[in-house]
Every structure is written in C-alpha cells, then in structure tokens.
PDB file of N, CA and C in Angstrom:
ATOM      1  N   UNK A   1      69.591 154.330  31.908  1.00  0.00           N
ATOM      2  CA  UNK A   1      69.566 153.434  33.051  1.00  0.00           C
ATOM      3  C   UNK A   1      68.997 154.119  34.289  1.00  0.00           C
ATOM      4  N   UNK A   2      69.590 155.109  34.782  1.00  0.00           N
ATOM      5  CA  UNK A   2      69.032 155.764  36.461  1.00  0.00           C
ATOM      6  C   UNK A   2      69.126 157.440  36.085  1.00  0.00           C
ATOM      7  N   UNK A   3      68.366 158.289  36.383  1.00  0.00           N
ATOM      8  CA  UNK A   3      67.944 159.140  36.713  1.00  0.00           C
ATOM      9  C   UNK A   3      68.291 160.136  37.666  1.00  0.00           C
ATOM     10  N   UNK A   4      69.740 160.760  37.223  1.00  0.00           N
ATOM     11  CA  UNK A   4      70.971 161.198  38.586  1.00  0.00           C
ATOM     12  C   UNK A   4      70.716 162.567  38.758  1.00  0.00           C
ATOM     13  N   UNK A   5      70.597 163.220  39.606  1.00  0.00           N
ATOM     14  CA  UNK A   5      70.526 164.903  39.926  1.00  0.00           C
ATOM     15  C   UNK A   5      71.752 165.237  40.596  1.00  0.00           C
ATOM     16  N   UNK A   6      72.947 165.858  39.326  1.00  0.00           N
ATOM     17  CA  UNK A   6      74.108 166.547  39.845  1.00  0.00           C
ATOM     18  C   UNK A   6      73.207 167.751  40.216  1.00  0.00           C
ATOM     19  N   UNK A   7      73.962 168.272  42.071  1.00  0.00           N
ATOM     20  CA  UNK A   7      73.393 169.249  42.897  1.00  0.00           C
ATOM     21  C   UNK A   7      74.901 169.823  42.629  1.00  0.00           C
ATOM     22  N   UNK A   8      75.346 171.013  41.746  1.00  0.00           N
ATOM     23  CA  UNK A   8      76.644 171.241  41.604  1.00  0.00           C
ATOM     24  C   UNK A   8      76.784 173.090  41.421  1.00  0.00           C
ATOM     25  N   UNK A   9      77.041 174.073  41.780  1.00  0.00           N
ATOM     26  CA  UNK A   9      77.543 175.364  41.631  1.00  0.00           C
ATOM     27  C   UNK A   9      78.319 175.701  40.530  1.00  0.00           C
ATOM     28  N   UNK A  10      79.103 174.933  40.244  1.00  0.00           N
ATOM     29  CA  UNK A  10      80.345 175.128  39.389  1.00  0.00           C
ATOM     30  C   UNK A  10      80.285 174.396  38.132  1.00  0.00           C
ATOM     31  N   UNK A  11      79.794 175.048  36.874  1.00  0.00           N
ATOM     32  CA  UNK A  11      79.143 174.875  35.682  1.00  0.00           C
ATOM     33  C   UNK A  11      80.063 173.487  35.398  1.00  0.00           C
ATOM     34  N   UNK A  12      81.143 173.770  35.164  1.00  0.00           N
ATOM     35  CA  UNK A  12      82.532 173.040  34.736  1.00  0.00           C
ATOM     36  C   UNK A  12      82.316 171.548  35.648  1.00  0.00           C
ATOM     37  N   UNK A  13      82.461 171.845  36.330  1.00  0.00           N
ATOM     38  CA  UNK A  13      82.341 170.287  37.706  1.00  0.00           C
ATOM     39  C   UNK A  13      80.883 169.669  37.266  1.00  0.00           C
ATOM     40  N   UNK A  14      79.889 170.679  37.068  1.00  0.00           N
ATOM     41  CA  UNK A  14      78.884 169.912  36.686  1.00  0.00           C
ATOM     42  C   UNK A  14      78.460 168.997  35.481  1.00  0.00           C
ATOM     43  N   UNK A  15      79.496 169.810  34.378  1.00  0.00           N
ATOM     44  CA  UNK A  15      79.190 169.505  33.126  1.00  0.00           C
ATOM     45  C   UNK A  15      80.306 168.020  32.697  1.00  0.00           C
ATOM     46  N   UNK A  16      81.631 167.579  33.708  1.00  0.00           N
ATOM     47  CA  UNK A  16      82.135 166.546  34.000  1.00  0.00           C
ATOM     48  C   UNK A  16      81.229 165.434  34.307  1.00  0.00           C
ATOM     49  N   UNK A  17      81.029 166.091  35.623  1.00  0.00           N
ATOM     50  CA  UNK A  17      79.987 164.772  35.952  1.00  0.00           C
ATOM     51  C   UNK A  17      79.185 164.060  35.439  1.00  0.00           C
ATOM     52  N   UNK A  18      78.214 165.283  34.463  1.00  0.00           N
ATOM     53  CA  UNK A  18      77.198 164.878  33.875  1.00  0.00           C
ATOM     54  C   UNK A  18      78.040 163.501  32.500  1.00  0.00           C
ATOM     55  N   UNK A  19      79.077 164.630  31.841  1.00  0.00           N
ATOM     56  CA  UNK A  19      79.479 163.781  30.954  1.00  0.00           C
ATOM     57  C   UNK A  19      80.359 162.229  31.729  1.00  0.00           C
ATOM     58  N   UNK A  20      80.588 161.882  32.346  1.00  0.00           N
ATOM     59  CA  UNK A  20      81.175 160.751  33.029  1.00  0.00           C
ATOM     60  C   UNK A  20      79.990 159.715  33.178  1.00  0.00           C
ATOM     61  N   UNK A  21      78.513 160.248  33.620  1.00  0.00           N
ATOM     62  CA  UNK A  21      77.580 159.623  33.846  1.00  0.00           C
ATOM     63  C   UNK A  21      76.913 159.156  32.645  1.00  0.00           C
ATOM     64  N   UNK A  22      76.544 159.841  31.587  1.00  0.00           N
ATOM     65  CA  UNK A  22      75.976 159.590  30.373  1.00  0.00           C
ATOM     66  C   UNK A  22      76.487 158.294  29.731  1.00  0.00           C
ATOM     67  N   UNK A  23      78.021 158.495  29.508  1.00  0.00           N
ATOM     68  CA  UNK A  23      79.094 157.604  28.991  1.00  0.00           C
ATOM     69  C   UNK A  23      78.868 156.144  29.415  1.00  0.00           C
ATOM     70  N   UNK A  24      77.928 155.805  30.520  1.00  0.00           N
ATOM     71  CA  UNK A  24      77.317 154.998  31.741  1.00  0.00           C
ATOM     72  C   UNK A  24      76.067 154.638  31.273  1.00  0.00           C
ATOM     73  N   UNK A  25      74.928 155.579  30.302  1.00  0.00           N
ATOM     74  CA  UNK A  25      74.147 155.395  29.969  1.00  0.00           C
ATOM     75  C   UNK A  25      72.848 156.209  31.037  1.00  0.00           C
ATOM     76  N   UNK A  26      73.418 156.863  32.364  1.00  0.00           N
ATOM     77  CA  UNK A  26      72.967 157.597  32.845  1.00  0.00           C
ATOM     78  C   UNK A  26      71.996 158.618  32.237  1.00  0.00           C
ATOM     79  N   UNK A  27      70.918 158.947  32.530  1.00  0.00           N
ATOM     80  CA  UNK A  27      70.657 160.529  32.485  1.00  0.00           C
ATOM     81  C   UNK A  27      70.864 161.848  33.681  1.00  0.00           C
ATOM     82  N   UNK A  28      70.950 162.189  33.346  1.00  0.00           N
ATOM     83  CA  UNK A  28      71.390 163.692  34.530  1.00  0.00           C
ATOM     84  C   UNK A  28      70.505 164.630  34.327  1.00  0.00           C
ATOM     85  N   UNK A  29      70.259 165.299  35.489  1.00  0.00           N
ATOM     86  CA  UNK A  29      69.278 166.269  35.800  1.00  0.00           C
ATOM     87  C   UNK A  29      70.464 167.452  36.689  1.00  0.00           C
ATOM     88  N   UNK A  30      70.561 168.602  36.534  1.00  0.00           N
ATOM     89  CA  UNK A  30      71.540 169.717  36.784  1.00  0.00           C
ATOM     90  C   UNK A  30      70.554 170.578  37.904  1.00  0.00           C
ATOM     91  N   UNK A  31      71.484 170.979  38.910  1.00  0.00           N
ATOM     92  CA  UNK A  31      70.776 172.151  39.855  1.00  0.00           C
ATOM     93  C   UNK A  31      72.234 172.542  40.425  1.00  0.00           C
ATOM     94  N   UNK A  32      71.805 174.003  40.129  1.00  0.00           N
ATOM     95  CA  UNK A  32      73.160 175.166  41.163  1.00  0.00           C
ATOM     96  C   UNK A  32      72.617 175.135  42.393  1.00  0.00           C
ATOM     97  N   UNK A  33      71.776 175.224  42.783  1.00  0.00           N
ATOM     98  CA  UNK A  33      71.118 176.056  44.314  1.00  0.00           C
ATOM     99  C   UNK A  33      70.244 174.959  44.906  1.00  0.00           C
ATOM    100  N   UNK A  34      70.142 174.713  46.535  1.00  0.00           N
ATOM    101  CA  UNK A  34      69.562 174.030  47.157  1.00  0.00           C
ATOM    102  C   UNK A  34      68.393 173.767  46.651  1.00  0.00           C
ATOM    103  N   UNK A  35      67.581 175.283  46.475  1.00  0.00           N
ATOM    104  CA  UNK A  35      65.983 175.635  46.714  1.00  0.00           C
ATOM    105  C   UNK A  35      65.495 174.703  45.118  1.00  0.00           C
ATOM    106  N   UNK A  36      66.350 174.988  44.229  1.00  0.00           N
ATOM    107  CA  UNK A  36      66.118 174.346  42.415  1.00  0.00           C
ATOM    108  C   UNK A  36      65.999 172.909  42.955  1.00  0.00           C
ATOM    109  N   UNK A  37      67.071 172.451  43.638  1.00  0.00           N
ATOM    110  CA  UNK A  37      67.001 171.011  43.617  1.00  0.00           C
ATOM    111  C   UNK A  37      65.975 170.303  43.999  1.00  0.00           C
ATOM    112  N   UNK A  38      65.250 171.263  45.388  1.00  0.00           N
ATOM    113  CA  UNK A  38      63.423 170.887  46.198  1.00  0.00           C
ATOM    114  C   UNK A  38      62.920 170.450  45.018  1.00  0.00           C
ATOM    115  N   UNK A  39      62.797 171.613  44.547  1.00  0.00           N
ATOM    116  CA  UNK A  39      61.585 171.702  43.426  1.00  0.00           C
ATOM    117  C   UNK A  39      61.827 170.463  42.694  1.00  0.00           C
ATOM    118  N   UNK A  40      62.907 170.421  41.910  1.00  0.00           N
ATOM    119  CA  UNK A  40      63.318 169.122  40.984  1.00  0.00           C
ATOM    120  C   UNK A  40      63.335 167.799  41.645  1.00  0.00           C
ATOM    121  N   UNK A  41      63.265 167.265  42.975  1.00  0.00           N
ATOM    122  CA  UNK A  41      62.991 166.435  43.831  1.00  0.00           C
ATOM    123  C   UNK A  41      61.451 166.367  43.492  1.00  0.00           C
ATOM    124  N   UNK A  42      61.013 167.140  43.948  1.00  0.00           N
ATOM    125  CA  UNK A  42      59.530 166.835  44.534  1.00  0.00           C
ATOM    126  C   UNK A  42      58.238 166.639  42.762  1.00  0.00           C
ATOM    127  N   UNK A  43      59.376 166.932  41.468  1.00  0.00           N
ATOM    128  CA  UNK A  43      58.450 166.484  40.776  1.00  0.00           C
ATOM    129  C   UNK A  43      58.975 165.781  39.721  1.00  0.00           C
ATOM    130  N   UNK A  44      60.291 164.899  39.997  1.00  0.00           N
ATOM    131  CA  UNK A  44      60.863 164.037  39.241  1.00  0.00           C
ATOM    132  C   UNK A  44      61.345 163.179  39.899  1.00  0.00           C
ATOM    133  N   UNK A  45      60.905 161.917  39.812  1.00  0.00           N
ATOM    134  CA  UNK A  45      61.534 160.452  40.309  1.00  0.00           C
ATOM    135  C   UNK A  45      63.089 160.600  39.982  1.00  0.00           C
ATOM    136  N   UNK A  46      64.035 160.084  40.785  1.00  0.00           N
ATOM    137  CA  UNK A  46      65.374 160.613  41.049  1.00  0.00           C
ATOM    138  C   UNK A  46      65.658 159.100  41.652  1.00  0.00           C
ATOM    139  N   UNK A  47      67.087 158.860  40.790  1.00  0.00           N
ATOM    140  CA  UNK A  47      67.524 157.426  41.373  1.00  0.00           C
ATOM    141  C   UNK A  47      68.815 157.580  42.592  1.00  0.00           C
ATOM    142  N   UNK A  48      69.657 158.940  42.110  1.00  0.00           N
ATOM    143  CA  UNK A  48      70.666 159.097  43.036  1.00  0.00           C
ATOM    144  C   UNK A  48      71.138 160.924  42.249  1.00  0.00           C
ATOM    145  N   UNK A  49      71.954 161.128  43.855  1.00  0.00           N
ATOM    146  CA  UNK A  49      72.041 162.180  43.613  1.00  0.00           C
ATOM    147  C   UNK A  49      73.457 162.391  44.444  1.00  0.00           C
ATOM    148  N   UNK A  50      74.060 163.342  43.082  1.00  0.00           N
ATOM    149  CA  UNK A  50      75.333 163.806  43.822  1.00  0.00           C
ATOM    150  C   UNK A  50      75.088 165.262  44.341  1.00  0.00           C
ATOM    151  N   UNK A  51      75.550 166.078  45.713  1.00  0.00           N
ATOM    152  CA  UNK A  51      75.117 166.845  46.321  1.00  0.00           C
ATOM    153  C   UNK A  51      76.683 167.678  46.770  1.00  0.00           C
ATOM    154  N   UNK A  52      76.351 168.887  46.075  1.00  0.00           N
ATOM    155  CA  UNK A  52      77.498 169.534  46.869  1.00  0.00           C
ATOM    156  C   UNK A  52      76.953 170.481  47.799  1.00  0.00           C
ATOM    157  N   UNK A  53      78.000 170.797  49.332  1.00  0.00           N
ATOM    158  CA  UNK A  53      77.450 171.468  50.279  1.00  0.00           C
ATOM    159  C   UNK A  53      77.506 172.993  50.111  1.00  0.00           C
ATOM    160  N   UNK A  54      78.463 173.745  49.731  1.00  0.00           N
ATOM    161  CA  UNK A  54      78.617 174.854  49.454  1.00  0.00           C
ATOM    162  C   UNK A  54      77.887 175.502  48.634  1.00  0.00           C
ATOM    163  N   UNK A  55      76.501 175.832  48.610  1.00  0.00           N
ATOM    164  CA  UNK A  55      75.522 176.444  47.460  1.00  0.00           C
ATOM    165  C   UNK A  55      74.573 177.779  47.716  1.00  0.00           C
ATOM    166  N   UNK A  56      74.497 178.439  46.589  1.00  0.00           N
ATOM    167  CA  UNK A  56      73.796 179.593  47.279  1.00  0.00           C
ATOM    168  C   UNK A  56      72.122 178.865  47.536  1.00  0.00           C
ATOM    169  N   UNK A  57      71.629 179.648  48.503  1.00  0.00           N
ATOM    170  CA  UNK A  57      69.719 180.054  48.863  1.00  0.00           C
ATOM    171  C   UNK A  57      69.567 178.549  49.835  1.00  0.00           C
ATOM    172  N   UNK A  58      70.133 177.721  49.661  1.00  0.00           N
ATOM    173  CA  UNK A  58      70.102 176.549  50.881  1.00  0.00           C
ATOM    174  C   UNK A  58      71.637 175.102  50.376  1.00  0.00           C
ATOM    175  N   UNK A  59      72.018 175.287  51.959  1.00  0.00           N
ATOM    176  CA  UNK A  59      72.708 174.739  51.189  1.00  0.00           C
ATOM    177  C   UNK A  59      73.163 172.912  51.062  1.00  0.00           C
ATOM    178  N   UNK A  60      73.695 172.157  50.977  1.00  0.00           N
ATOM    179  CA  UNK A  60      74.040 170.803  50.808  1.00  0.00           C
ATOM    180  C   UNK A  60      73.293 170.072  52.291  1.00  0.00           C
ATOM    181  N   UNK A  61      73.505 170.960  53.518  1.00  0.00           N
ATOM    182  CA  UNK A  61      73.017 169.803  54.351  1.00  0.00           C
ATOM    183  C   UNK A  61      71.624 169.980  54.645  1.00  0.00           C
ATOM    184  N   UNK A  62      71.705 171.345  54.175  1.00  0.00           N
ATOM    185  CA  UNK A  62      69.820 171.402  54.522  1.00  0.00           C
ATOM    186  C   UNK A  62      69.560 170.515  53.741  1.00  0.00           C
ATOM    187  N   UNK A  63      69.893 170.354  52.405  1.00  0.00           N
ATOM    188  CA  UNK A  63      69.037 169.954  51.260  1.00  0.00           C
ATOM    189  C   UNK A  63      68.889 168.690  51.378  1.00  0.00           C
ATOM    190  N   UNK A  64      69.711 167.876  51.905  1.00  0.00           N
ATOM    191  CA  UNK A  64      69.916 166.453  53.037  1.00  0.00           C
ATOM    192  C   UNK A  64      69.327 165.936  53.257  1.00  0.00           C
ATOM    193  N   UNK A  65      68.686 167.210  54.443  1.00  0.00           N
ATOM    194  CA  UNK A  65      68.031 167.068  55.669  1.00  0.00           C
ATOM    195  C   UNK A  65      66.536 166.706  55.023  1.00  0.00           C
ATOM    196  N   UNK A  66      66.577 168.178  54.317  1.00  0.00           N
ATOM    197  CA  UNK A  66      64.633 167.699  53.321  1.00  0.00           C
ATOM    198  C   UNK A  66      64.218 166.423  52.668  1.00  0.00           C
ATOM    199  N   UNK A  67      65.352 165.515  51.898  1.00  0.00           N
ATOM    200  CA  UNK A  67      65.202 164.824  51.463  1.00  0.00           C
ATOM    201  C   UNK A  67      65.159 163.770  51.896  1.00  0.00           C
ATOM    202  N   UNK A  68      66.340 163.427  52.953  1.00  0.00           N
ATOM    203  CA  UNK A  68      65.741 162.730  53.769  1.00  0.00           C
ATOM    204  C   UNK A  68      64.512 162.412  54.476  1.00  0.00           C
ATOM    205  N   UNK A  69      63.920 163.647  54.582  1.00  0.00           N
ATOM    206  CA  UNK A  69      62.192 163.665  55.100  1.00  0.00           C
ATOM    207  C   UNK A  69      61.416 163.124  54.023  1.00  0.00           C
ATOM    208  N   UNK A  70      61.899 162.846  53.195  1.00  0.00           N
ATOM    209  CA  UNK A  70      61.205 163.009  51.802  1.00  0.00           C
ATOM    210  C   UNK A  70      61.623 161.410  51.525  1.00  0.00           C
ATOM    211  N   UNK A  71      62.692 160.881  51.144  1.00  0.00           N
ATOM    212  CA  UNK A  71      63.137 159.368  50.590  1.00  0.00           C
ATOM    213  C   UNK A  71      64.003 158.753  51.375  1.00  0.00           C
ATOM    214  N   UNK A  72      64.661 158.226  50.656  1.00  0.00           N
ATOM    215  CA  UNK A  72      65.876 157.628  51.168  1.00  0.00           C
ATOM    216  C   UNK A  72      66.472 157.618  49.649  1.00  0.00           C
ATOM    217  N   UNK A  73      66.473 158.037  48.731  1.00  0.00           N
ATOM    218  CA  UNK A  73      67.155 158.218  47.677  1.00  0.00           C
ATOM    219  C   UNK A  73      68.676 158.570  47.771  1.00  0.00           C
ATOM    220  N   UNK A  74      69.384 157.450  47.279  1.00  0.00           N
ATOM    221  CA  UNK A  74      70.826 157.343  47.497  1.00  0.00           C
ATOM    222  C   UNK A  74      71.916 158.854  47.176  1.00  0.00           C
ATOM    223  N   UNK A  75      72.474 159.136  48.328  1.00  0.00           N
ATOM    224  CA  UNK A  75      73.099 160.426  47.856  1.00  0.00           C
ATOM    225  C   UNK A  75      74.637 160.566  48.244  1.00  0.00           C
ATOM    226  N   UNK A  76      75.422 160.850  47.362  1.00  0.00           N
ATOM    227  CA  UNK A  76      76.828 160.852  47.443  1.00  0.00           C
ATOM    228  C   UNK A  76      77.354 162.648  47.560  1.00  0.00           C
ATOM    229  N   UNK A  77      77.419 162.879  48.891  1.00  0.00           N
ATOM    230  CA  UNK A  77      77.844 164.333  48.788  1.00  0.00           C
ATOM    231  C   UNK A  77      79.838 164.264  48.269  1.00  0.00           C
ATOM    232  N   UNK A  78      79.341 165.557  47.583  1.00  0.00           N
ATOM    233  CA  UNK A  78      81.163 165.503  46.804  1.00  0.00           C
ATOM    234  C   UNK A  78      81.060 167.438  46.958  1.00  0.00           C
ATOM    235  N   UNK A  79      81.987 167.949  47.963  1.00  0.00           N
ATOM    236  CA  UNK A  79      82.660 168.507  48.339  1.00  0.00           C
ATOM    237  C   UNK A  79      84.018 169.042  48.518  1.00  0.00           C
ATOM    238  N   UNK A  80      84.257 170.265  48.665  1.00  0.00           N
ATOM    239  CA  UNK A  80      85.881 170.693  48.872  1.00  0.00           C
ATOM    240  C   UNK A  80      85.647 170.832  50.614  1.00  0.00           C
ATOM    241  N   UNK A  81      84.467 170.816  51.442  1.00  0.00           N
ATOM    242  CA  UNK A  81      84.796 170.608  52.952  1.00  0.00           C
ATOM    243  C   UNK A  81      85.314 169.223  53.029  1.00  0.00           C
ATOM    244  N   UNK A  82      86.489 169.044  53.658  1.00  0.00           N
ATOM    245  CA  UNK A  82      87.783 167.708  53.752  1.00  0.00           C
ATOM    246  C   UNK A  82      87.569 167.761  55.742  1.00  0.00           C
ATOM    247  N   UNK A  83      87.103 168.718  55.458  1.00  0.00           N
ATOM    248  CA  UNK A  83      87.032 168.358  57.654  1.00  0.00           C
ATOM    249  C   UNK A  83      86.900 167.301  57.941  1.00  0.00           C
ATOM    250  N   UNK A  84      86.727 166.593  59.120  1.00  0.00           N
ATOM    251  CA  UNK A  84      86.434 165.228  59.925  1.00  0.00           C
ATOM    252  C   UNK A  84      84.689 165.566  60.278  1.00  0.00           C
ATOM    253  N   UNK A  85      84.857 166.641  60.648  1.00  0.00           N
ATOM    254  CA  UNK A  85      83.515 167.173  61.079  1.00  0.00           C
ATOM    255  C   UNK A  85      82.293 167.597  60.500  1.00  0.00           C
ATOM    256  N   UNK A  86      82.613 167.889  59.005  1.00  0.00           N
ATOM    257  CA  UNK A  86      81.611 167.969  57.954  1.00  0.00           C
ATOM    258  C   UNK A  86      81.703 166.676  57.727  1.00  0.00           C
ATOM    259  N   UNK A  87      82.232 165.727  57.227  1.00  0.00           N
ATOM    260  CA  UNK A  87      82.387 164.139  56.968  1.00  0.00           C
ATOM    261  C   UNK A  87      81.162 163.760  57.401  1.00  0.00           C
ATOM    262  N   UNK A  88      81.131 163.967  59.185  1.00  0.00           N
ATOM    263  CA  UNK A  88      80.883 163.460  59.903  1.00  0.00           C
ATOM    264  C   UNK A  88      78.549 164.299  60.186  1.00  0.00           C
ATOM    265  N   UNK A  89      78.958 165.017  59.943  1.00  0.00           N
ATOM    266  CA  UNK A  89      77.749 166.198  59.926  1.00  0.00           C
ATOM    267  C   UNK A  89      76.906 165.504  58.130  1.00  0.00           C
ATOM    268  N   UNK A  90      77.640 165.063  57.685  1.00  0.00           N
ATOM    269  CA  UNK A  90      77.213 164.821  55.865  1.00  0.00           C
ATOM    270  C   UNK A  90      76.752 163.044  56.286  1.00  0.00           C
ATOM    271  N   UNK A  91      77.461 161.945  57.046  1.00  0.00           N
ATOM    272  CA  UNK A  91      77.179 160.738  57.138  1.00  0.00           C
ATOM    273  C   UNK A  91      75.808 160.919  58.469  1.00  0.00           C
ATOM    274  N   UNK A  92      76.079 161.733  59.521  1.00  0.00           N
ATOM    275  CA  UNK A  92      74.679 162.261  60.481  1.00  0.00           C
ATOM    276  C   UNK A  92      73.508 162.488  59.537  1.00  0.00           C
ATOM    277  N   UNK A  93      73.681 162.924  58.267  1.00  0.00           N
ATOM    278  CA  UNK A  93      72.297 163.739  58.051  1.00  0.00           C
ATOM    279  C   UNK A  93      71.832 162.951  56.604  1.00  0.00           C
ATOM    280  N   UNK A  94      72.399 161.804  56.314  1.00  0.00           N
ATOM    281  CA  UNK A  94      71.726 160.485  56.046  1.00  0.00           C
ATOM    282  C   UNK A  94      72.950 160.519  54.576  1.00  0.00           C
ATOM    283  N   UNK A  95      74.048 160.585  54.278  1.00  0.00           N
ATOM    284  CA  UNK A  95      74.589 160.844  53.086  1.00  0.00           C
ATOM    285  C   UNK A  95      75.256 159.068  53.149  1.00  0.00           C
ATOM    286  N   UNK A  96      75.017 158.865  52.010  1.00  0.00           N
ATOM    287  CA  UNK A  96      75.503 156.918  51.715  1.00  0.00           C
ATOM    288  C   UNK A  96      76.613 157.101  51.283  1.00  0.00           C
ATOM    289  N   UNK A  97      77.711 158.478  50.765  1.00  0.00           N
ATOM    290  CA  UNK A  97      78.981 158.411  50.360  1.00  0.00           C
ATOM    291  C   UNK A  97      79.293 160.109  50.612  1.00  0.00           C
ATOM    292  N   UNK A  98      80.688 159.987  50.504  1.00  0.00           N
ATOM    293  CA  UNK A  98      81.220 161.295  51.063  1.00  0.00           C
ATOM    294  C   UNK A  98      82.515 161.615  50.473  1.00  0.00           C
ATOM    295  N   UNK A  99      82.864 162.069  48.953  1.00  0.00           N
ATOM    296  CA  UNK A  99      83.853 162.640  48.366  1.00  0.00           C
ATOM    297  C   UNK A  99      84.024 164.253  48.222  1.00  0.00           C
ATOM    298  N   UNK A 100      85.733 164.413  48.236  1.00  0.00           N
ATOM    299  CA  UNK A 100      86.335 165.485  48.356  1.00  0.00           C
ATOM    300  C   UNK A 100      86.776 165.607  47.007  1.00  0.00           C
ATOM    301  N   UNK A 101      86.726 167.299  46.947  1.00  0.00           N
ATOM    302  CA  UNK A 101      87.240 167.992  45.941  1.00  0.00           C
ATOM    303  C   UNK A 101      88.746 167.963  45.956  1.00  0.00           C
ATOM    304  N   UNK A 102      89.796 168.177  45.339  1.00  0.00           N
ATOM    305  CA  UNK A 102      89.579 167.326  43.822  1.00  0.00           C
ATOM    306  C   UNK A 102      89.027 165.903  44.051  1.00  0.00           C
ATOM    307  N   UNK A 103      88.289 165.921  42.969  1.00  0.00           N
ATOM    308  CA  UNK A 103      88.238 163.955  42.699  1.00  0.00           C
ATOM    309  C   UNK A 103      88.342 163.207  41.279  1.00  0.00           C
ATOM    310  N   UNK A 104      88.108 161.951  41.459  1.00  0.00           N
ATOM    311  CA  UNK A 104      88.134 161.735  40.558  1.00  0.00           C
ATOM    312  C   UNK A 104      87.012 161.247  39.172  1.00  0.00           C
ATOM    313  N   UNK A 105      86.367 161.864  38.445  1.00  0.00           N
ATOM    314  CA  UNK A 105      85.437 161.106  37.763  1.00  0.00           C
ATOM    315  C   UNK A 105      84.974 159.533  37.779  1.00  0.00           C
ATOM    316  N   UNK A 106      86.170 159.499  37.206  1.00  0.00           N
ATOM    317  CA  UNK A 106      85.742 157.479  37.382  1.00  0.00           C
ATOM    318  C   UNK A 106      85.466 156.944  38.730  1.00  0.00           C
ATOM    319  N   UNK A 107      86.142 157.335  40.154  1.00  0.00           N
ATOM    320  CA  UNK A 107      85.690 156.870  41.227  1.00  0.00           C
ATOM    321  C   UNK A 107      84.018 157.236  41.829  1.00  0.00           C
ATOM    322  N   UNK A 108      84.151 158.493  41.377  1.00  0.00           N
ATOM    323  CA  UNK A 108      82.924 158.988  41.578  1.00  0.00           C
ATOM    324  C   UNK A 108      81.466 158.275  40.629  1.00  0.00           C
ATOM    325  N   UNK A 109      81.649 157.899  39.215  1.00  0.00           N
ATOM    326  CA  UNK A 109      81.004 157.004  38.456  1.00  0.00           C
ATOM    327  C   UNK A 109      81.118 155.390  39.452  1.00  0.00           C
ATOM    328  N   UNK A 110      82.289 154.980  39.646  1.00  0.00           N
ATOM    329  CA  UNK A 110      82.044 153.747  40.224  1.00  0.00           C
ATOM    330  C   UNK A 110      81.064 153.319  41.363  1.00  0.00           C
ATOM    331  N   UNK A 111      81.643 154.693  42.633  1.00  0.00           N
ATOM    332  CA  UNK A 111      80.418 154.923  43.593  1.00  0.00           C
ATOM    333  C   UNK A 111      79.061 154.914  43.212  1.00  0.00           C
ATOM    334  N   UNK A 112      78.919 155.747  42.279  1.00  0.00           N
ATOM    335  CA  UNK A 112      77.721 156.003  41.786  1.00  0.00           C
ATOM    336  C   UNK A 112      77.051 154.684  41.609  1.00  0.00           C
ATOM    337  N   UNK A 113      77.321 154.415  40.378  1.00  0.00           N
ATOM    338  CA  UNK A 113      76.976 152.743  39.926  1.00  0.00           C
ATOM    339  C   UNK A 113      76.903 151.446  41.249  1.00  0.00           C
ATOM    340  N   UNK A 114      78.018 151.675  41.896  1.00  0.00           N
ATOM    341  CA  UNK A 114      78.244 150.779  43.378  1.00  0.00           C
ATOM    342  C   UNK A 114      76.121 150.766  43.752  1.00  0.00           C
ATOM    343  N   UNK A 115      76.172 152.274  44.741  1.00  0.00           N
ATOM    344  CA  UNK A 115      75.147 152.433  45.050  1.00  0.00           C
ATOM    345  C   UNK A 115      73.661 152.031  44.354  1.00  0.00           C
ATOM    346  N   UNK A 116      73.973 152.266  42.822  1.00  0.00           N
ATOM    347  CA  UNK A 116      72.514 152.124  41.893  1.00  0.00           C
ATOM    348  C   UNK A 116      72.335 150.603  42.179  1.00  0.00           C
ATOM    349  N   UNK A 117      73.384 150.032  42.111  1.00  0.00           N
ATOM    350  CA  UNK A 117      73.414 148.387  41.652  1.00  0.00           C
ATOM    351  C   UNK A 117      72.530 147.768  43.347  1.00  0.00           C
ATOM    352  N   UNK A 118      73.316 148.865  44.034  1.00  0.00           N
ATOM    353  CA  UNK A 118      72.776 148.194  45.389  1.00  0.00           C
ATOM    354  C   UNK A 118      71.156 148.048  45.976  1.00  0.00           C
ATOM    355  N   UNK A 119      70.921 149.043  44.938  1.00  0.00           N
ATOM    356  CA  UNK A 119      69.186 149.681  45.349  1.00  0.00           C
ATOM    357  C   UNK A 119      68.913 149.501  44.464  1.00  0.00           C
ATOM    358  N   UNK A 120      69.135 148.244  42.990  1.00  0.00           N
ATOM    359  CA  UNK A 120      68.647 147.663  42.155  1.00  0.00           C
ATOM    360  C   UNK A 120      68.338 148.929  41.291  1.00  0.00           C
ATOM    361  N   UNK A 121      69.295 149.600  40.847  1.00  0.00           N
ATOM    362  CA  UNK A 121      68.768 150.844  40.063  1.00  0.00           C
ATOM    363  C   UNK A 121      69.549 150.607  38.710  1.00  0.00           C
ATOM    364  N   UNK A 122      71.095 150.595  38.745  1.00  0.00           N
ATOM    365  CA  UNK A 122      71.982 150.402  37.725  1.00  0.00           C
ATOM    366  C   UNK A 122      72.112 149.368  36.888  1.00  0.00           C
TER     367      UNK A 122
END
C-alpha cells in the first residue's frame, strides 16, 4: 500500500515498527542516522515517515527541516523527548504528529494509516 521510512536508532524499536506496518500491508524502508535518511529521501518516493529525534551525524529536527525544503511528505516524529518544548520545536518544524516513547504500536499504525488515508495514500 504506502512506502514508510522508519527514521529509528534502536534496531529493536525499528524492527516493531516495521513489523506492525507490514501486517497493514505497508512496505518499510529502515535508516539509523539523519544523513542515511537524505540520501534515502532524495532517491525513493516515500509516502510517510516515522522520525526519531535523537540520532547520530544529524539529527530528527534537522532532518525535518531538509525535508520539509524538500516535500511535505507526512511525518510522525516518535520520540523519548516528552518536553512541551521539543513538542513544540517538532510541530514548528513541519511534523503532522508527535509520539512519545514508550508507545504504542497499534496507535502509532492507526496514526500512520489516519495520515496515509488523509493524503490519499492508504
């Protein structure tokens, strides 16, 4: 169905996601590090993307920031920053959803899907 790029550090968190999304009929595309994800942006059509901020070589809001220059491709940052102020720094720098670590798979699939359906993707 859509074409998802988990942006994830943590093999385990990534390899959830991915499997939650598939189960959906999803495909998934995997990146640890900001700079992997450019690259994988700029030469694969991408329907949505989950984005974590904490990453080595660039991190979640830069990677944001580029893409935003770049699309408007729907992006759900999912994070362990719970601040008001990263929230708030993640919805500034164009993010369409904003989950905290722990979470939950299925909410995070629902969002997901929410968004695809909205931008005629899902």
């Amino acid at each position: 169905m859509a074409n998802i790029l988990i942006v994830e550090d943590e093999k385990s968190i990534q390899d959830i996601i991915c499997e939650y999304m598939h189960m959906e009929g999803h495909t998934c595309f995997a990146a640890d590090d900001g700079v992997v994800t450019v690259m994988i942006l700029k030469h694969n059509p991408m329907d949505l993307m989950v984005l974590d901020i904490m990453m080595p070589h660039l991190d979640g809001f830069s990677v944001c920031k580029v893409v935003r220059e770049m699309s408007s491709l729907p992006i759900i940052m999912l994070t362990a920053k719970s601040d008001e102020e990263d929230k708030l720094k993640g919805y500034e720098y164009g993010v369409d959803d904003y989950m905290t670590k722990p979470f939950s798979p299925k909410i995070l699939l629902a969002k997901a899907n929410a968004l695809l359906h909205r931008t005629s993707v899902g």
